[in-house]
Protein backbone atom coordinates (compact mmCIF):
# COMPACT_ATOMS: atom_id res chain seq x y z
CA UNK A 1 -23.76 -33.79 21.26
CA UNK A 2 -24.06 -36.74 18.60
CA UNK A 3 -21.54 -37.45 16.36
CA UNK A 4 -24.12 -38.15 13.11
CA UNK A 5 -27.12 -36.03 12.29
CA UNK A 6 -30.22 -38.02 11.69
CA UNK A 7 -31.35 -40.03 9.06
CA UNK A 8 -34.40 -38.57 6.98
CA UNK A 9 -36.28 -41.84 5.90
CA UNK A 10 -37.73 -43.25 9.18
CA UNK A 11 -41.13 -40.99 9.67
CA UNK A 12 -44.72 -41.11 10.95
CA UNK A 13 -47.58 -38.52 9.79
CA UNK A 14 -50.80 -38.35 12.15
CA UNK A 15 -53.72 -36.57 11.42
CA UNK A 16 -57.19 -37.22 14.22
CA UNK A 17 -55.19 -40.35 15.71
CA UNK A 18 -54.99 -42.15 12.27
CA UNK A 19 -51.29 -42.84 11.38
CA UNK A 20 -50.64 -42.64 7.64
CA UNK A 21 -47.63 -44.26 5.60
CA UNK A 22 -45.86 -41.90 3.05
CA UNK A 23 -43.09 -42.12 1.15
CA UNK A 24 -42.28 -38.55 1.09
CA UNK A 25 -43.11 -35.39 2.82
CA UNK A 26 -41.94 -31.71 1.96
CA UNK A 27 -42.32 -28.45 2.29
CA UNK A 28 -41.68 -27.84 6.45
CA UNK A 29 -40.88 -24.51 6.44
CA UNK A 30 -41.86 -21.33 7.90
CA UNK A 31 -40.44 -17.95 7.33
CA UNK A 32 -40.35 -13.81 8.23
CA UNK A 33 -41.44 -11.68 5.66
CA UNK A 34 -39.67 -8.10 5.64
CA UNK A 35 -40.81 -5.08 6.64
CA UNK A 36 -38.78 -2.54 5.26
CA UNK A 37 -39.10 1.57 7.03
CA UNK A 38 -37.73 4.92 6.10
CA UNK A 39 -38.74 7.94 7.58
CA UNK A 40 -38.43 10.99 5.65
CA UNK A 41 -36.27 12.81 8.11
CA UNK A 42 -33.68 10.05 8.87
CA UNK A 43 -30.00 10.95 8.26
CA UNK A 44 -29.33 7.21 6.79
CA UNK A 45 -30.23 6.92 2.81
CA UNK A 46 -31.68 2.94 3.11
CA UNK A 47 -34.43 1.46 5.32
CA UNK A 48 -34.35 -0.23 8.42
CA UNK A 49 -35.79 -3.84 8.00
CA UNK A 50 -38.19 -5.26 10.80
CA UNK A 51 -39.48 -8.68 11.58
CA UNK A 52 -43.28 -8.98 9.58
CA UNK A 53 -46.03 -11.94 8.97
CA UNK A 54 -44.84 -15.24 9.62
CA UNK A 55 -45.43 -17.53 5.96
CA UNK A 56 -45.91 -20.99 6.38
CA UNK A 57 -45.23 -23.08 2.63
CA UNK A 58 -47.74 -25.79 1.41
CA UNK A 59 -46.93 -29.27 2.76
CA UNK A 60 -46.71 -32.38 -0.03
CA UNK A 61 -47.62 -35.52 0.84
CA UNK A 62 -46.59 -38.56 -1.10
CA UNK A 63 -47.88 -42.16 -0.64
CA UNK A 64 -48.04 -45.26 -2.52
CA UNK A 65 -51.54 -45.42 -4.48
CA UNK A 66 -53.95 -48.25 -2.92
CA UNK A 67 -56.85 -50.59 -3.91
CA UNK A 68 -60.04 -49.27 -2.64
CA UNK A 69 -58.38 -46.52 -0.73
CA UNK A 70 -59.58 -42.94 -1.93
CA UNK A 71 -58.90 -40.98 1.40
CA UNK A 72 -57.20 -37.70 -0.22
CA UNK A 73 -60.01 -37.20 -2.62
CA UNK A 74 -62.81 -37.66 0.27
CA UNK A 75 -61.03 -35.03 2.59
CA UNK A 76 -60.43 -32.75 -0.77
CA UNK A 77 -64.18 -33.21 -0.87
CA UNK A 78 -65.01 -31.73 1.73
CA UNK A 79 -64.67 -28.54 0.79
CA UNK A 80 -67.54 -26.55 0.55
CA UNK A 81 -68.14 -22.73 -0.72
CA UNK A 82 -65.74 -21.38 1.94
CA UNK A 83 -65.68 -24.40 4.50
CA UNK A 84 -63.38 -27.79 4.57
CA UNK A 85 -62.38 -29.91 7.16
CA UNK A 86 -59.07 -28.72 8.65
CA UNK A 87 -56.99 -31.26 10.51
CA UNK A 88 -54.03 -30.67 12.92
CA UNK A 89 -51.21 -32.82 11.71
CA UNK A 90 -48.38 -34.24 13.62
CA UNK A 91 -45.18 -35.20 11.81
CA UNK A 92 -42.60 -37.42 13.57
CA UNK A 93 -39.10 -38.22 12.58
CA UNK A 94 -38.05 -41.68 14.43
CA UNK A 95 -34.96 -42.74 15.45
CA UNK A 96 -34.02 -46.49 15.85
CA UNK A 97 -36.35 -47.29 18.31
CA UNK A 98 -39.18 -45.71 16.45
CA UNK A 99 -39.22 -42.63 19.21
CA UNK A 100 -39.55 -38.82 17.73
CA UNK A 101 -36.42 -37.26 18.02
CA UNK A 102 -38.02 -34.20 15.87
CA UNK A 103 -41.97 -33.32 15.92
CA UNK A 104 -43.67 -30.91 13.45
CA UNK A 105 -46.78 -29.87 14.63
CA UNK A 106 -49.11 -28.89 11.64
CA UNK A 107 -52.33 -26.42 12.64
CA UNK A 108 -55.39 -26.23 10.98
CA UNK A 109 -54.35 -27.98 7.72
CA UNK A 110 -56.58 -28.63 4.62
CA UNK A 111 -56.01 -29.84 1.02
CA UNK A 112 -55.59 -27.75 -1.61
CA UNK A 113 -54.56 -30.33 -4.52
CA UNK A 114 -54.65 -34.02 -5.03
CA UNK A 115 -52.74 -35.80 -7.91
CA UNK A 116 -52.89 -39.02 -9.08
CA UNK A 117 -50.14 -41.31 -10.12
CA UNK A 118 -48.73 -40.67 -13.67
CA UNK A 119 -49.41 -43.92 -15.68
CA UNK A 120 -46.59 -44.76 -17.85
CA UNK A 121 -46.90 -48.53 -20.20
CA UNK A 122 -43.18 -49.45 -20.15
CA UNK A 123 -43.09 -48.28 -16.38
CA UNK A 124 -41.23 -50.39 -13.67
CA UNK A 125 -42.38 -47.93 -10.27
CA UNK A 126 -44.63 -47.81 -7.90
CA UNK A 127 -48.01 -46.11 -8.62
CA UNK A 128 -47.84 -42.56 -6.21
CA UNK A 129 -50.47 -40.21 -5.45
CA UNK A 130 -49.84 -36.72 -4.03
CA UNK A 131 -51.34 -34.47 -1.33
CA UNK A 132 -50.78 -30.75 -1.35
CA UNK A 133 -51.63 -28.76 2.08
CA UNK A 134 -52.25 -25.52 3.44
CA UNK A 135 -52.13 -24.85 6.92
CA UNK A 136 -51.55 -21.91 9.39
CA UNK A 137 -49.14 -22.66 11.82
CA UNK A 138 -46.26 -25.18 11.75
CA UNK A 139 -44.11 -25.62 15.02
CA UNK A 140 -41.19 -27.67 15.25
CA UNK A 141 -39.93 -29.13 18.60
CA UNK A 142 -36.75 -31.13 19.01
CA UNK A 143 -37.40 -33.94 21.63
């Protein structure tokens, strides 16, 4: 067992073979919705509660904002009256020797919402655009 958990900050997104650089990624969680069941004849007074629908939450993805680099808004673009191109997504976190010690593996994922940088005059950050995602499947594997 290791004496330290991992450090967040050294990470790799691919999507199709193209590695991406972000700053910051969220949203890598999947839950169980509730189903909650009473019968009319049961001698309890509650419900019993059974596993539903697995929920996946949007993924954000953060990157530094790039001369002549307008990839988010061309795959936004994509979308069509009930078509866009979906991408399977694979999300690394590295340890020293840049080797995934935890993988997410994103299905079927497609943007939903791309922000620009704010733009602020007395300012001293870097400019940061945003990518929001839906998907429908996340699986996480620990190496």
């Amino acid at each position: 067992m290791e004496k330290y958990p991992l450090p967040k900050f050294h990470f790799t997104v691919d999507w199709g073979g193209t590695v991406v650089g972000f700053s910051e990624v969220s949203g890598l969680d999947v839950e169980t919705e509730v189903i909650e069941y009473r019968e009319g004849a049961s001698p309890e007074y509650h419900s019993i509660k059974m596993p539903g629908r697995q929920k996946f939450s949007n993924i954000t993805l953060k990157r530094g904002t790039f001369k002549a680099d307008n990839e988010f808004f061309e795959w936004w673009n994509t979308r069509a009256l009930n078509t866009v191109e979906r991408r399977d997504l694979t999300i690394s976190l590295l340890n020293e020797n840049h080797e995934p010690v935890v993988v997410w593996k994103v299905k079927q994922a497609w943007p939903i919402k791309v922000q620009s940088t704010d733009l602020k005059a007395d300012g001293n950050e870097v400019a940061i655009e945003t990518l929001e995602l839906a998907h429908e499947g996340l699986v996480i594997q620990n190496e």
